[in-house]
Protein backbone atom coordinates (compact mmCIF):
# COMPACT_ATOMS: atom_id res chain seq x y z
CA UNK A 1 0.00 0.00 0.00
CA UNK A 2 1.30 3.56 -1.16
CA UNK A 3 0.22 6.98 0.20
CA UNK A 4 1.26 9.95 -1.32
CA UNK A 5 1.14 13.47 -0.48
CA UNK A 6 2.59 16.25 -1.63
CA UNK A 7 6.23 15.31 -1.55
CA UNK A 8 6.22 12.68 0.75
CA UNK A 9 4.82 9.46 0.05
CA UNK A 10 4.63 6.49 2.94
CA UNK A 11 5.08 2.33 2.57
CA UNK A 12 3.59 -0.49 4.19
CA UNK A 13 3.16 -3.87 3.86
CA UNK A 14 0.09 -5.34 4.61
CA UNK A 15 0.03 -8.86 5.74
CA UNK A 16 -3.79 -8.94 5.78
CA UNK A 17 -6.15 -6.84 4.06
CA UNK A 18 -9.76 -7.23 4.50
CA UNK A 19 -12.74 -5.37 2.55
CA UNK A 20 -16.14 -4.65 3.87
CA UNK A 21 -19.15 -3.91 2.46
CA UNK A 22 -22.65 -5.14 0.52
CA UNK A 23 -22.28 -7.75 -2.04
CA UNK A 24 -21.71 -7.21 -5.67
CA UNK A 25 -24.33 -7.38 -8.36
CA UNK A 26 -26.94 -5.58 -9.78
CA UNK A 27 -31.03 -5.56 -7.83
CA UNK A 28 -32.29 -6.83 -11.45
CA UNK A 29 -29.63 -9.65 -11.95
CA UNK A 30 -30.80 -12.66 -13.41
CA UNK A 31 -30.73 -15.54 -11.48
CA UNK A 32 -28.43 -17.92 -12.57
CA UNK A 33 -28.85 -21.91 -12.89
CA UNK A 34 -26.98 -24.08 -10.65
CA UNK A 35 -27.98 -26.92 -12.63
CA UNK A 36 -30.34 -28.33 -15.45
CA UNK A 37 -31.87 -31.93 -15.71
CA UNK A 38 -33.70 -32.85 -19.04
CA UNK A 39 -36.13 -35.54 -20.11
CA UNK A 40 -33.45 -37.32 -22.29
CA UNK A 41 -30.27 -36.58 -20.58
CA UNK A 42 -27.50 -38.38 -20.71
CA UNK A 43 -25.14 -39.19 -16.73
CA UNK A 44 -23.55 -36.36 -17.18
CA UNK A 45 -26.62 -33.70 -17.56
CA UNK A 46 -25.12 -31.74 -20.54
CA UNK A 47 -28.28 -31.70 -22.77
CA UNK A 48 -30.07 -28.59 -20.95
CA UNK A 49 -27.56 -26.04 -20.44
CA UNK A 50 -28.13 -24.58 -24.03
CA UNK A 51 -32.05 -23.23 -22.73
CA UNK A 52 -30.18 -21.24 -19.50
CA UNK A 53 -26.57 -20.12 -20.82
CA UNK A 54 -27.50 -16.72 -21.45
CA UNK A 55 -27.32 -17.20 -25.61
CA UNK A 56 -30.48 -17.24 -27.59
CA UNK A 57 -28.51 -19.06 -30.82
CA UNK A 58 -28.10 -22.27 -28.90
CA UNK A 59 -31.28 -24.36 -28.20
CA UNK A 60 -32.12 -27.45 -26.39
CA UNK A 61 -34.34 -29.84 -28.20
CA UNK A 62 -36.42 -32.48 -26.76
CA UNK A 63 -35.88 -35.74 -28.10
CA UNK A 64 -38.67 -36.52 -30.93
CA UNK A 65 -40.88 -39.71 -30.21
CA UNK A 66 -40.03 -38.94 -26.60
CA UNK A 67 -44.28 -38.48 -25.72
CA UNK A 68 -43.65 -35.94 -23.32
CA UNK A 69 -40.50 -33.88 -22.40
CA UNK A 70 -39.26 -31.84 -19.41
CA UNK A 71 -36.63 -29.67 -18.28
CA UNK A 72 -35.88 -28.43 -14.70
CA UNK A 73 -32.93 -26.21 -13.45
CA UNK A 74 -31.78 -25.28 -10.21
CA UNK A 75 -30.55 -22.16 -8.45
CA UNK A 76 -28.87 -21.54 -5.51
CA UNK A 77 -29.03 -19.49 -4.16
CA UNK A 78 -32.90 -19.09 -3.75
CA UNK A 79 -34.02 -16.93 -6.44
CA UNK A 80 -37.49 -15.08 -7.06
CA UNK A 81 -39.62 -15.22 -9.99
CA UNK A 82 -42.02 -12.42 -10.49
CA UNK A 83 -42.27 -13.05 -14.26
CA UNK A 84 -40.84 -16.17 -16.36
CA UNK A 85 -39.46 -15.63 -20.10
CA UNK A 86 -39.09 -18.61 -22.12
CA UNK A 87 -38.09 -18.24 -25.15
CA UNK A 88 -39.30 -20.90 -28.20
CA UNK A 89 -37.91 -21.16 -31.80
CA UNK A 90 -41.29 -20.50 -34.21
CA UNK A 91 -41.36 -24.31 -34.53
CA UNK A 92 -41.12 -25.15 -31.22
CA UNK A 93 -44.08 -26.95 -29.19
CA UNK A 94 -45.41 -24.58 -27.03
CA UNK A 95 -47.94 -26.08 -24.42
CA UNK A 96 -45.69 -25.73 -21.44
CA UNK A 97 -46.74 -26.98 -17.91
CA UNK A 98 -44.77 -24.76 -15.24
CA UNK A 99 -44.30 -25.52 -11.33
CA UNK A 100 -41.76 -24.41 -9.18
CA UNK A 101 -40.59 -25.35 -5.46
CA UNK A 102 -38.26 -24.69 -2.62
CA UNK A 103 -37.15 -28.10 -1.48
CA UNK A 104 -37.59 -30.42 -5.09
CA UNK A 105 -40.25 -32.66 -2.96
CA UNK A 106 -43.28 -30.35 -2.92
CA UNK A 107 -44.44 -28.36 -6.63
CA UNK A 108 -46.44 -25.61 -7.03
CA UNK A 109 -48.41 -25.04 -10.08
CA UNK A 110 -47.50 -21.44 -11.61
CA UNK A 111 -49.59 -19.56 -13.84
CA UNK A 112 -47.92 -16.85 -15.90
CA UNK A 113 -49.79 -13.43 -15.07
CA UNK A 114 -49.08 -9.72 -14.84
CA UNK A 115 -50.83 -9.99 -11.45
CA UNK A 116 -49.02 -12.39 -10.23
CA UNK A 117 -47.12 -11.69 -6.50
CA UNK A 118 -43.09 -12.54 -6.36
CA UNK A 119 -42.39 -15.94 -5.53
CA UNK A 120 -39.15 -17.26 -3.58
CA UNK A 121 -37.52 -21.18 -5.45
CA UNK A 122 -35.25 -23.26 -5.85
CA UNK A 123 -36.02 -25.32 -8.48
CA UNK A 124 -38.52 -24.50 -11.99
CA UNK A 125 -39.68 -27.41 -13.81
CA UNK A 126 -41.25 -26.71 -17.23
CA UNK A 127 -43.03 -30.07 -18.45
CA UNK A 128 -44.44 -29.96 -22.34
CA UNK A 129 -46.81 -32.47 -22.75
CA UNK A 130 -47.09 -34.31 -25.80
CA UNK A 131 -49.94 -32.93 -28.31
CA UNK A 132 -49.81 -36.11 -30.74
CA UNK A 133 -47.74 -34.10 -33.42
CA UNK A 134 -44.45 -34.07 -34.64
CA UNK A 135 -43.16 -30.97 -33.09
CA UNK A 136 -41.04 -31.01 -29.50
CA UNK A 137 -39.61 -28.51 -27.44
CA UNK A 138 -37.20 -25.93 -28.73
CA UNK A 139 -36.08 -23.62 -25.92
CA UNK A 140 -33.80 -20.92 -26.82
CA UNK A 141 -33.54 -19.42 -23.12
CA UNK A 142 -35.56 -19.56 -20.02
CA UNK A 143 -35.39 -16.12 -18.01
CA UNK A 144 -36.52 -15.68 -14.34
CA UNK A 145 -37.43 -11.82 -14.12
């Protein structure tokens, strides 16, 4: 550590320097995902990450035939979702299912709604039901606001 002033200018060497304060970050971060789990993932859970990495030209697609697909992601710490963005390519099936919880044993049903209050989770699960048609899921990002 330096100090200058004027023409005199003082050493010292710290051996321990500690900083306090608030943490960093932003009120609107995003939350970010701590970990995603898809329908037709493989061991090592790889096959989600496109939907939540923060880049709308990657995608992950359900596997077709599958009947039914889901993905849920994680986040630790506890995040709030006042509003949920999930963005589909145009082809995309869209009939999405969406429940959330705190401890990954007992889902809520969520609703997407201007009116709807804040709430506090740790996991979102977004299931897409099969409509007996070709198309599966195609999620570009999902976005808690």
């Amino acid at each position: 550590l330096v100090l200058k002033s004027g023409y005199y200018s003082a050493y010292w060497l710290l051996g321990e320097f500690e900083v306090y304060g608030a943490p960093g970050g932003t009120p609107d971060a995003v939350p970010q995902a701590s970990f995603v789990v898809t329908s037709d993932d493989g061991l090592e859970h790889t096959n989600g990450w496109p939907a939540v990495d923060g880049d709308t030209n990657t995608v992950w697609v359900g596997k077709a035939g599958a009947g039914g697909w889901y993905i849920s992601v994680g986040y630790d710490p506890t995040a709030t979702l006042s509003n949920l963005v999930v963005d589909l390519t145009p082809d995309s099936l869209t009939n999405i299912q969406y429940l959330y919880s705190l401890d990954a044993t007992n889902w809520v049903a969520w609703t997407p709604a201007p009116t709807n209050a804040p709430v506090q989770l740790n996991y979102l699960w977004l299931v897409f039901p099969t409509n007996n048609t070709p198309a599966v899921p195609k999620v570009r990002e999902i976005w808690l606001r």
